[in-house]
C-alpha atoms as a PDB file:
ATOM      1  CA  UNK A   1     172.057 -42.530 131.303  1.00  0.00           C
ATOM      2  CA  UNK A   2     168.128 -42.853 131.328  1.00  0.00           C
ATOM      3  CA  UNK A   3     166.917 -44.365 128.538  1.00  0.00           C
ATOM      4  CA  UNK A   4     164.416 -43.479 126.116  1.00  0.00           C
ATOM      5  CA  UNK A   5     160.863 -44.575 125.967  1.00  0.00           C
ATOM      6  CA  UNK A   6     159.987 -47.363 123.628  1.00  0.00           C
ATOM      7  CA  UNK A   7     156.300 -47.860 123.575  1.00  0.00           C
ATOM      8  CA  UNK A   8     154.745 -45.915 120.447  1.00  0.00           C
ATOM      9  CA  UNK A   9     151.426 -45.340 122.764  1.00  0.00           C
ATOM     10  CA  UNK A  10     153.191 -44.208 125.504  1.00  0.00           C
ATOM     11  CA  UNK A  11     155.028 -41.807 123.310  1.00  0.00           C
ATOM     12  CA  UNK A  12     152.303 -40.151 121.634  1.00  0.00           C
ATOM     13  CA  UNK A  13     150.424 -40.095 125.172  1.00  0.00           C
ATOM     14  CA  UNK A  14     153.523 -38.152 126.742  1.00  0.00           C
ATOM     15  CA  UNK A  15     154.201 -36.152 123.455  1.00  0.00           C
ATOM     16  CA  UNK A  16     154.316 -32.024 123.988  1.00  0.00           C
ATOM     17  CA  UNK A  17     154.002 -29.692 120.511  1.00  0.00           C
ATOM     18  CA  UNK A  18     155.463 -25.897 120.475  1.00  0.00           C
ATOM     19  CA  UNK A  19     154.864 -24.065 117.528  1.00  0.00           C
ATOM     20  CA  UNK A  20     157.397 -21.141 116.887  1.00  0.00           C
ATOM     21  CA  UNK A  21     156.580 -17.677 116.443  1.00  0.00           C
ATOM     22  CA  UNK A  22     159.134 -17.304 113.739  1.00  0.00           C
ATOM     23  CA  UNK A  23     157.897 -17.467 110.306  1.00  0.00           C
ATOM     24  CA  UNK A  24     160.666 -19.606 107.793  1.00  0.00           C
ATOM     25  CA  UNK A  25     160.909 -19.096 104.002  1.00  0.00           C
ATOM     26  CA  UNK A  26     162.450 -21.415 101.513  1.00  0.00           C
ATOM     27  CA  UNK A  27     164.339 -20.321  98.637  1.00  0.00           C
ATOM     28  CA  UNK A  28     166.662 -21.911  96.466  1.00  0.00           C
ATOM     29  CA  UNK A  29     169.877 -20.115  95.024  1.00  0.00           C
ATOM     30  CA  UNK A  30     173.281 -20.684  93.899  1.00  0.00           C
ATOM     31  CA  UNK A  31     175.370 -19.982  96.917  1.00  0.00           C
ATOM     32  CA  UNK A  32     173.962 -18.968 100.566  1.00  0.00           C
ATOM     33  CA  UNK A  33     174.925 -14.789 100.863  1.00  0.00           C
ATOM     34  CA  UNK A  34     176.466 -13.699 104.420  1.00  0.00           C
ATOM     35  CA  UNK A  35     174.062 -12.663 107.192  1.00  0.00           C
ATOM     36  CA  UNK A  36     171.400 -15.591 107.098  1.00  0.00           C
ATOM     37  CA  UNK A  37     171.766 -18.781 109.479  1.00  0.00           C
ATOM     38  CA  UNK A  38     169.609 -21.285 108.150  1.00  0.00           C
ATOM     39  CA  UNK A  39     168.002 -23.735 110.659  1.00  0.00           C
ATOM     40  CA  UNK A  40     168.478 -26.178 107.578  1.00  0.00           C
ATOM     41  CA  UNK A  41     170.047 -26.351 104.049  1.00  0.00           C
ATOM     42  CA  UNK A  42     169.275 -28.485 100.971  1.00  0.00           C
ATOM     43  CA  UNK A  43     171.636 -29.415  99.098  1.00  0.00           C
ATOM     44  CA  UNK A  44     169.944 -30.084  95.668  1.00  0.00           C
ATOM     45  CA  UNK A  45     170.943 -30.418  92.005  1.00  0.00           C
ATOM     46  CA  UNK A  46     169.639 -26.959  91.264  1.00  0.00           C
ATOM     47  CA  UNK A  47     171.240 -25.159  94.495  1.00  0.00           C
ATOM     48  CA  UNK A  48     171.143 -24.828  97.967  1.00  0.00           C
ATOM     49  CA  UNK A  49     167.473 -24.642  99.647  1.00  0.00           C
ATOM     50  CA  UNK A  50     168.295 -22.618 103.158  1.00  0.00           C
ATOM     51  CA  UNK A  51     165.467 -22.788 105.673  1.00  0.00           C
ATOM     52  CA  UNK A  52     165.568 -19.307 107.470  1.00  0.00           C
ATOM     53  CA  UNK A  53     163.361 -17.435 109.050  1.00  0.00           C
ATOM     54  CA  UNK A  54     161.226 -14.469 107.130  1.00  0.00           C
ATOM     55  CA  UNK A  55     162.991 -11.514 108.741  1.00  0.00           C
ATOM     56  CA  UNK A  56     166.434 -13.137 107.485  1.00  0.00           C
ATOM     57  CA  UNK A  57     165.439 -13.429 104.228  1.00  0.00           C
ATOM     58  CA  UNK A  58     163.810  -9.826 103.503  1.00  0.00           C
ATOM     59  CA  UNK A  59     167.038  -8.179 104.887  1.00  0.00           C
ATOM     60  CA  UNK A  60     169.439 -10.197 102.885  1.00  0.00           C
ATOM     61  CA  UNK A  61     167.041  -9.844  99.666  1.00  0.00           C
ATOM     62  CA  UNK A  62     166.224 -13.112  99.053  1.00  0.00           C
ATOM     63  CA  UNK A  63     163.374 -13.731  97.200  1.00  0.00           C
ATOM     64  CA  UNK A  64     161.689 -16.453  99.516  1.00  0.00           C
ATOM     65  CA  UNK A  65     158.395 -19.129  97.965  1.00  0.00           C
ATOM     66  CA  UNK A  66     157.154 -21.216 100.730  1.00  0.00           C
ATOM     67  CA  UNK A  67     156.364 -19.412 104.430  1.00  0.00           C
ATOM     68  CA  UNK A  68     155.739 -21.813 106.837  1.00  0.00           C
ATOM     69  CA  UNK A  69     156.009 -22.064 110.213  1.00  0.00           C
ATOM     70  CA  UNK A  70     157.858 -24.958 112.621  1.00  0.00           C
ATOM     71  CA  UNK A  71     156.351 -27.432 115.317  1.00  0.00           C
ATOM     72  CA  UNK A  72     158.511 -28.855 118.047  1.00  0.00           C
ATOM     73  CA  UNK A  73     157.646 -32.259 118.874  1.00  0.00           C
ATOM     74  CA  UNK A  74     159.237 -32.886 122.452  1.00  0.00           C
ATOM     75  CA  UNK A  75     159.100 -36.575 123.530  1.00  0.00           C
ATOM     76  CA  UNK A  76     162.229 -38.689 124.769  1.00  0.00           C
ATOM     77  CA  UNK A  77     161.883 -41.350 122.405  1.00  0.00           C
ATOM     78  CA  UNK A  78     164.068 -44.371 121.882  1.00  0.00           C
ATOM     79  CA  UNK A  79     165.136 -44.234 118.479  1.00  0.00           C
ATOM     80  CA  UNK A  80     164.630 -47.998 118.177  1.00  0.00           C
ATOM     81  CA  UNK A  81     161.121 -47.563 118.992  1.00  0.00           C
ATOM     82  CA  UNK A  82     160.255 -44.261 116.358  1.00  0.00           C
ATOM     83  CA  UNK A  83     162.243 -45.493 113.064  1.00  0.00           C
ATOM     84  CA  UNK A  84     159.757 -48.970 112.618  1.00  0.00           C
ATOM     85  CA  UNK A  85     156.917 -46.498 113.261  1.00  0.00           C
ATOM     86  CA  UNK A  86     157.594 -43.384 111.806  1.00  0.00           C
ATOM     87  CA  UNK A  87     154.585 -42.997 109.494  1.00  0.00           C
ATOM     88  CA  UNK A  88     152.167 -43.503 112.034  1.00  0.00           C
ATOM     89  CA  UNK A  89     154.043 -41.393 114.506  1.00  0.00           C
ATOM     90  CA  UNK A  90     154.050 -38.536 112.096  1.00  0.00           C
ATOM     91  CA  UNK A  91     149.958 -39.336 110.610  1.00  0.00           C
ATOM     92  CA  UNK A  92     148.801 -39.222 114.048  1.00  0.00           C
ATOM     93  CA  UNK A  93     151.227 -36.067 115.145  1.00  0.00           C
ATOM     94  CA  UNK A  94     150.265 -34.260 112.285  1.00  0.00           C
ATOM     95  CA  UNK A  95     146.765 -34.918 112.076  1.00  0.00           C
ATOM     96  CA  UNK A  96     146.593 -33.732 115.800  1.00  0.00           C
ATOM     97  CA  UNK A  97     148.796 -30.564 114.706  1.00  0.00           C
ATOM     98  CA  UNK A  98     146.473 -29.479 111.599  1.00  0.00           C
ATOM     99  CA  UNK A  99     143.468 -29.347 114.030  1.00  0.00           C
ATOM    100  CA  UNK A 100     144.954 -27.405 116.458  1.00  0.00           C
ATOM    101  CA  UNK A 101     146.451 -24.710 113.868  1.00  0.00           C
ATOM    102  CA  UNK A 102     142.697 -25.023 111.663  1.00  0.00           C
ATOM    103  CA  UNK A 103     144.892 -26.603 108.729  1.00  0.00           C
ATOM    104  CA  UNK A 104     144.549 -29.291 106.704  1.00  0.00           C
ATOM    105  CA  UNK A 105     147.364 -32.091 107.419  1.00  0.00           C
ATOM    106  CA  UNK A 106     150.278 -31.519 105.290  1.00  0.00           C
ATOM    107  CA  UNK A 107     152.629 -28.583 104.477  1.00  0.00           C
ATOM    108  CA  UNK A 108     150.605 -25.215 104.871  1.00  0.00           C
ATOM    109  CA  UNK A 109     151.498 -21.361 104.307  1.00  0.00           C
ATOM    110  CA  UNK A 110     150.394 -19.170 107.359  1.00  0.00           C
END
């Protein structure tokens, strides 16, 4: 088993970003209808927040609020080595990420 790498420079040197094609919506409702497969669901006091992608939505006639799209980060990290540095891990990721896609850091429609 190889281990993963624990130095937080060494990790963001090695670090490798894809950016989907996809576009995802959110939307919340009451129950999630048949056809969609979210890549994530919320489970929140006022109903379940799928994450699915744009065409999913539209067919299935769910009124979606938020289009986004999704970066990859690919890195094999140990997880001891992320978790005490996870906010500057994500600052610096995301910082680098907004300048490639023109965007200000932070969550952004397309």
């Amino acid at each position: 088993m190889i281990s993963g790498e624990g130095d937080l420079a060494t990790l963001l040197r090695r670090l490798s970003a894809t950016l989907t094609p996809e576009t995802y919506d959110f939307a919340t409702l009451d129950s999630l209808p048949p056809g969609i497969t979210p890549r994530m669901v919320f489970v929140e006091d006022e109903g379940k927040t799928p994450i699915c992608t744009r065409a999913e939505a539209e067919a299935a006639g769910i009124p979606h609020s938020f289009p986004c799209r999704m970066i990859t980060c690919n890195v094999h990290s140990a997880l001891k080595a992320v978790s005490p540095a996870l906010a500057g891990f994500v600052v610096s990721r995301t910082d680098g990420a907004a300048r490639v896609c023109g965007k200000k850091r932070g969550p952004q429609s397309p």
